[in-house]
Protein backbone atom coordinates (compact mmCIF):
# COMPACT_ATOMS: atom_id res chain seq x y z
CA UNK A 1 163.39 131.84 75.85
CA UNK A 2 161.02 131.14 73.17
CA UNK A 3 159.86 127.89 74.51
CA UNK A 4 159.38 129.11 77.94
CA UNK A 5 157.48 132.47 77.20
CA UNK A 6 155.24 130.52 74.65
CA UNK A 7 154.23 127.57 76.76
CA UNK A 8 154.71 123.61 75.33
CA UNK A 9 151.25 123.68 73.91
CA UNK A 10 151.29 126.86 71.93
CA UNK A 11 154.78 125.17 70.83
CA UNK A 12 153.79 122.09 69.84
CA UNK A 13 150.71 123.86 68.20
CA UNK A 14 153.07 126.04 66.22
CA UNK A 15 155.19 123.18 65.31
CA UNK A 16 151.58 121.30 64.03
CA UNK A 17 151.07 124.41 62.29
CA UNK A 18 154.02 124.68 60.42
CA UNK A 19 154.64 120.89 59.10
CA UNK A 20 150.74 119.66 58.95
CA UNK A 21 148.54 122.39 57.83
CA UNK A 22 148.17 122.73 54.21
CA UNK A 23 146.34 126.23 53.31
CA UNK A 24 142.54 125.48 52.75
CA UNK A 25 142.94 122.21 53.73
CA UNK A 26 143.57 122.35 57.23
CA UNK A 27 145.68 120.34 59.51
CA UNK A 28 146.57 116.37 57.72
CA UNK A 29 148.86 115.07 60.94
CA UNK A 30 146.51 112.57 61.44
CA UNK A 31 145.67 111.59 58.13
CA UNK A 32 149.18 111.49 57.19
CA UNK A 33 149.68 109.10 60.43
CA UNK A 34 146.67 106.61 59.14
CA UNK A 35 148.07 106.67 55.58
CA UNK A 36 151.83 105.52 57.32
CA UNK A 37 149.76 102.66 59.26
CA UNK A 38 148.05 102.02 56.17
CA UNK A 39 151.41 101.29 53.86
CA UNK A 40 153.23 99.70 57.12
CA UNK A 41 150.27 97.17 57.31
CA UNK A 42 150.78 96.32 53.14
CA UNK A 43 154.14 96.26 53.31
CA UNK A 44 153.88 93.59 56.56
CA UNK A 45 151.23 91.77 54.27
CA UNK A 46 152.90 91.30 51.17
CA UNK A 47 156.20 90.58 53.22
CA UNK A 48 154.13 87.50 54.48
CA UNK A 49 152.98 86.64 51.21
CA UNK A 50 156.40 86.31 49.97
CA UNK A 51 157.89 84.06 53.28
CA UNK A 52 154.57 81.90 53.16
CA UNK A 53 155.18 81.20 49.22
CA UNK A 54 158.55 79.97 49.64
CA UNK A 55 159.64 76.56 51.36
CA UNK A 56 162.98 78.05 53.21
CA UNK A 57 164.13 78.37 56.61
CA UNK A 58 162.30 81.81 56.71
CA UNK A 59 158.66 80.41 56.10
CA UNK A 60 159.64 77.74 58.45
CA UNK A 61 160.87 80.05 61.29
CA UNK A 62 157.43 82.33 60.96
CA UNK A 63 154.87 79.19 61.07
CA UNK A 64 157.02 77.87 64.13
CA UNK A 65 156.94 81.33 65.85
CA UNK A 66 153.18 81.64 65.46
CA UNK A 67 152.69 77.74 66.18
CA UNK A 68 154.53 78.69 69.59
CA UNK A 69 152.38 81.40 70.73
CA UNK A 70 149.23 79.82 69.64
CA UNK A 71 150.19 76.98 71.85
CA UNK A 72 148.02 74.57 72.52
CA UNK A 73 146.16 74.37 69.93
CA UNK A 74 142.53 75.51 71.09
CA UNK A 75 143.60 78.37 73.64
CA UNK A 76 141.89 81.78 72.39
CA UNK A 77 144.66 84.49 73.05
CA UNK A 78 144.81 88.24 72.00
CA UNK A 79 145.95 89.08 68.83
CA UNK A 80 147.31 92.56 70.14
CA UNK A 81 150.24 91.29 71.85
CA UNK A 82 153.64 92.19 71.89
CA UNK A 83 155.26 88.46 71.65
CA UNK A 84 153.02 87.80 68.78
CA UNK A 85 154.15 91.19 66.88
CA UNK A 86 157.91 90.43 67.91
CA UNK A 87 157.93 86.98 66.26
CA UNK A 88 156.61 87.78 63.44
CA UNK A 89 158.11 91.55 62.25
CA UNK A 90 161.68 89.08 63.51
CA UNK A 91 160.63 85.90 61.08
CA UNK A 92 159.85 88.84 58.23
CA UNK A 93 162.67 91.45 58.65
CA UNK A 94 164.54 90.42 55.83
CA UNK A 95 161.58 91.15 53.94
CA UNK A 96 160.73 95.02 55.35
CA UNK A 97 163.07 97.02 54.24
CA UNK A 98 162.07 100.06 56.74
CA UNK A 99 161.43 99.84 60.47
CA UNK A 100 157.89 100.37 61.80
CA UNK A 101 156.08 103.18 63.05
CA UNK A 102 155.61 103.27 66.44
CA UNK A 103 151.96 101.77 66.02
CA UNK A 104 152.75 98.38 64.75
CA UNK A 105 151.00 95.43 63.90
CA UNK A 106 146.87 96.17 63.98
CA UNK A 107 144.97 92.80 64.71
CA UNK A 108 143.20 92.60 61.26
CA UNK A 109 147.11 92.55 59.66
CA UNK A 110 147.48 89.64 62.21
CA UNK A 111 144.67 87.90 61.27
CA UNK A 112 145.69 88.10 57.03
CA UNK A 113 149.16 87.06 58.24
CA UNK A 114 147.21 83.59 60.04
CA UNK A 115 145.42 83.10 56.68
CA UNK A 116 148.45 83.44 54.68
CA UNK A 117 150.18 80.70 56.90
CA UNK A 118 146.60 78.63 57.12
CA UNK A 119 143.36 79.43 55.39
CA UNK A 120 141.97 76.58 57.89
CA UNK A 121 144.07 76.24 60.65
CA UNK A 122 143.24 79.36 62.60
CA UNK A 123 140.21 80.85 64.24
CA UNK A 124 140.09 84.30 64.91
CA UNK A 125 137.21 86.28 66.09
CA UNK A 126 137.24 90.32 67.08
CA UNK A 127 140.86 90.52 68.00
CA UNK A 128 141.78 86.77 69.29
CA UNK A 129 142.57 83.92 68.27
CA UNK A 130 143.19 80.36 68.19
CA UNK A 131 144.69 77.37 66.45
CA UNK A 132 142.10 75.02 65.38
CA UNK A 133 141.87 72.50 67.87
CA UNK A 134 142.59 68.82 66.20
CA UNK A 135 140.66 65.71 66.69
CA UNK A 136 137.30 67.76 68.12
CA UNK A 137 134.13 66.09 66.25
CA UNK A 138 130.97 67.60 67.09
CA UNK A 139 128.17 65.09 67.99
CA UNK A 140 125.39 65.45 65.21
CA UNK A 141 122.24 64.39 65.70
CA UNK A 142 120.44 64.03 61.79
CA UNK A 143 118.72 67.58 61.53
CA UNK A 144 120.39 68.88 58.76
CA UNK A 145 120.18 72.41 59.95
CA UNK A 146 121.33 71.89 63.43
CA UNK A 147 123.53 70.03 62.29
CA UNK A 148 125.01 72.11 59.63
CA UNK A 149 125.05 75.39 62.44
CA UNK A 150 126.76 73.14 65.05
CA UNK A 151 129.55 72.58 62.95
CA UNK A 152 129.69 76.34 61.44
CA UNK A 153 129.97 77.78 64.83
CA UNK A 154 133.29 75.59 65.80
CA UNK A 155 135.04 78.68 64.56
CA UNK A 156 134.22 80.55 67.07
CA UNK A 157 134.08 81.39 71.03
CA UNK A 158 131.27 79.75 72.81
CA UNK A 159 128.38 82.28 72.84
CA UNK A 160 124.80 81.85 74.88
CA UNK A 161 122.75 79.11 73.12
CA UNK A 162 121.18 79.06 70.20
CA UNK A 163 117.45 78.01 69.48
CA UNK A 164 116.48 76.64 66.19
CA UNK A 165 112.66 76.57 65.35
CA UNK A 166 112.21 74.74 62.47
CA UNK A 167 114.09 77.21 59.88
CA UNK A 168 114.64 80.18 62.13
CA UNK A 169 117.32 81.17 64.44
CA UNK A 170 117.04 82.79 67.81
CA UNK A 171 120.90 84.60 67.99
CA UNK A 172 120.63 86.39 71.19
CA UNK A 173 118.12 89.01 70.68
CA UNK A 174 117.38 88.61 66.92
CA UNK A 175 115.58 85.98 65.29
CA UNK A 176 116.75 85.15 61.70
CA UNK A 177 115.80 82.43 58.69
CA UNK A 178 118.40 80.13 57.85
CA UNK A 179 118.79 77.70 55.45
CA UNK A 180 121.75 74.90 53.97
CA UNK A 181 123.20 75.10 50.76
CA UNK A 182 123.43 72.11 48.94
CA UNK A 183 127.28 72.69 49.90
CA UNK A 184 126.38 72.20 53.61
CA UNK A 185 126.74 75.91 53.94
CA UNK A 186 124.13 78.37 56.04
CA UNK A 187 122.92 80.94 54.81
CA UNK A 188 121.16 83.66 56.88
CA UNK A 189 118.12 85.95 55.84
CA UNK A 190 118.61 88.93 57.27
CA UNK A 191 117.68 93.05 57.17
CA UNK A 192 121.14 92.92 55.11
CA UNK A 193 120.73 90.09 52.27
CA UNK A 194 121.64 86.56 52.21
CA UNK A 195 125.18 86.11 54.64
CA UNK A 196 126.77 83.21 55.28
CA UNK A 197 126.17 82.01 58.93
CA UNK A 198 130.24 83.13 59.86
CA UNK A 199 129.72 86.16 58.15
CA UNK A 200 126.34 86.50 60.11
CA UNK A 201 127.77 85.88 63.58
CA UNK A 202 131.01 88.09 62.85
CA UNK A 203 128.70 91.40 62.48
CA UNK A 204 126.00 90.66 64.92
CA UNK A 205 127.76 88.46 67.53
CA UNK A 206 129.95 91.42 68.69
CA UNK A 207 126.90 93.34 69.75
CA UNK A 208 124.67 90.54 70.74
CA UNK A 209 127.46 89.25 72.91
CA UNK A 210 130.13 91.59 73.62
CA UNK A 211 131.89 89.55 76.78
CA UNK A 212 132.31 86.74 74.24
CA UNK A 213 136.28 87.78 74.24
CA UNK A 214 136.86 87.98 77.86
CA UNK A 215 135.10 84.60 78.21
CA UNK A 216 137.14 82.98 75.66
CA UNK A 217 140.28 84.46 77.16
CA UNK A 218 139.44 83.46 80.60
CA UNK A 219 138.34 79.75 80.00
CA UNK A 220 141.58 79.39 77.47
CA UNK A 221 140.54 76.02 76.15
CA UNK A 222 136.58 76.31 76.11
CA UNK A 223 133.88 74.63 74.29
CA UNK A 224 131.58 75.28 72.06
CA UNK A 225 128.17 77.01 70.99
CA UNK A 226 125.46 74.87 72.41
CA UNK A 227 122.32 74.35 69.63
CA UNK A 228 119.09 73.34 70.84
CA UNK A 229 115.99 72.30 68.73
CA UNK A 230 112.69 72.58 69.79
CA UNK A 231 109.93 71.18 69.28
CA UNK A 232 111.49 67.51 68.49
CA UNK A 233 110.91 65.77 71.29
CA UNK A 234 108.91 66.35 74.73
CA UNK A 235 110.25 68.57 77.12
CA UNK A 236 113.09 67.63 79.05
CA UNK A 237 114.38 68.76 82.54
CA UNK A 238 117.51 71.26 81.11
CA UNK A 239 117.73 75.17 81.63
CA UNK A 240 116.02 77.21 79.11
CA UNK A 241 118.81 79.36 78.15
CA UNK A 242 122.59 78.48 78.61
CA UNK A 243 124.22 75.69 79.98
CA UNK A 244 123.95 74.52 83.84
CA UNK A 245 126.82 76.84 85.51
CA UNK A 246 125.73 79.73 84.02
CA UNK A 247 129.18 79.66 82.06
CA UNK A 248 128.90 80.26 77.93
CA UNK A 249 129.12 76.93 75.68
CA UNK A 250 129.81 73.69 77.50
CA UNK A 251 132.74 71.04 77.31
CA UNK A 252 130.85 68.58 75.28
CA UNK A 253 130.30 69.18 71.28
CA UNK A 254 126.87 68.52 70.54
CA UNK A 255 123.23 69.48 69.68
CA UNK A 256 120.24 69.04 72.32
CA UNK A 257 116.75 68.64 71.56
CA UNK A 258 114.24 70.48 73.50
CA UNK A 259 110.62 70.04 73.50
CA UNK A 260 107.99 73.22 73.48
CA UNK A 261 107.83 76.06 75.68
CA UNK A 262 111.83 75.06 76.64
CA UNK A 263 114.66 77.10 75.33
CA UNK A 264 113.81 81.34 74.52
């Protein structure tokens, strides 16, 4: 036969040839595939839209499913998981109106389901997730900075301490100005503009830090970054870098003040 005389990979070739390649363009099997993902993930985001707008059974149903797997609150799981994608293509079926390809639910179509549901209520950070943990108050200490970064980086996994000297921040290897807004927001000065401190730590933490993830995942419900300030007060017996067991963050909420030639 055809099939066996040609071989399966001048076959499927052929078959590429004849349905994908467009005559100056070359072969579009793969763009056609991203531009299916592409209206899939719309169609799944707009379905949300709709259930979250509504107060029904349906919008009920998806927060419940989601509550469920994000259970308890403060546990970082993977947002690549097939429970997670079950619940909520089930809760929004009767708003899809065609099944999905067989590549389903990205994370970052997740993550703008979560802040349909909750603008607040979820943390997610390079594919994971968590439910904001309730009744967690970070210990502040006065400095308005250290303050103000303490309680910016309780959206996020623990990472390595951070340094503060005066008005610049040591973030693993870089070393950036920040400042607070009179909103209580900071700002970071950096090679790319001003940037909020989230939107700071969301495109350099990844590279700074990329075991961050596995950490999170492992611990489940883990602390958070620990901020140290130095210069404030003289130097105290506590590791320059990191907390005691080597692990990231620690248990308690809090800032610590180091004095010089303590800390990186």
């Amino acid at each position: 036969t055809q099939v066996e005389s040609v071989g399966w990979a001048e076959l499927v070739g052929e078959v590429k040839f004849q349905f994908f390649h467009v005559p100056e363009l070359g072969e579009h099997m793969r763009d056609w595939a991203v531009w299916r993902a592409q209206v899939w993930a719309a169609a799944v985001i707009t379905a949300a839209e709709k259930v979250v707008g509504r107060e029904d059974e349906v919008r009920r149903g998806l927060v419940l499913a989601v509550t469920r797997y994000f259970h308890p609150a403060g546990q970082w799981k993977r947002l690549a998981s097939p429970e997670l994608e079950a619940a909520v293509l089930d809760a929004l079926s009767g708003e899809l109106s065609e099944r999905p390809p067989p590549a389903t639910l990205d994370p970052p179509v997740v993550s703008a389901v979560l802040s349909l549901i909750s603008p607040t209520g979820f943390h997610v950070y390079e594919g994971i997730a968590r439910a904001a943990p309730g009744g967690l108050v970070p210990l502040l200490t006065g400095d308005v900075i250290a303050d103000a970064v303490t309680v910016a980086m309780q959206g996020f996994p623990p990472f390595p301490t951070i340094v503060l000297e005066k008005e610049i921040m040591v973030f693993g290897r870089d070393r950036v100005q920040v400042r607070v807004q009179p909103d209580g927001t900071v700002v970071c000065r950096s090679g790319a503009g001003d940037l909020p401190l989230a939107d700071y730590v969301r495109r350099y933490a990844p590279d700074e830090f990329p075991q961050a993830q596995g950490l999170a995942l492992a611990a489940g419900v883990a602390g958070t970054t620990r901020v140290v300030v130095r210069g404030l007060e003289p130097p105290l017996p506590l590791p320059a870098f990191g907390p005691p067991s080597g692990q990231l963050g620690m248990p308690l909420l809090g800032v610590d003040r180091l004095g010089p030639g303590l800390g990186r």
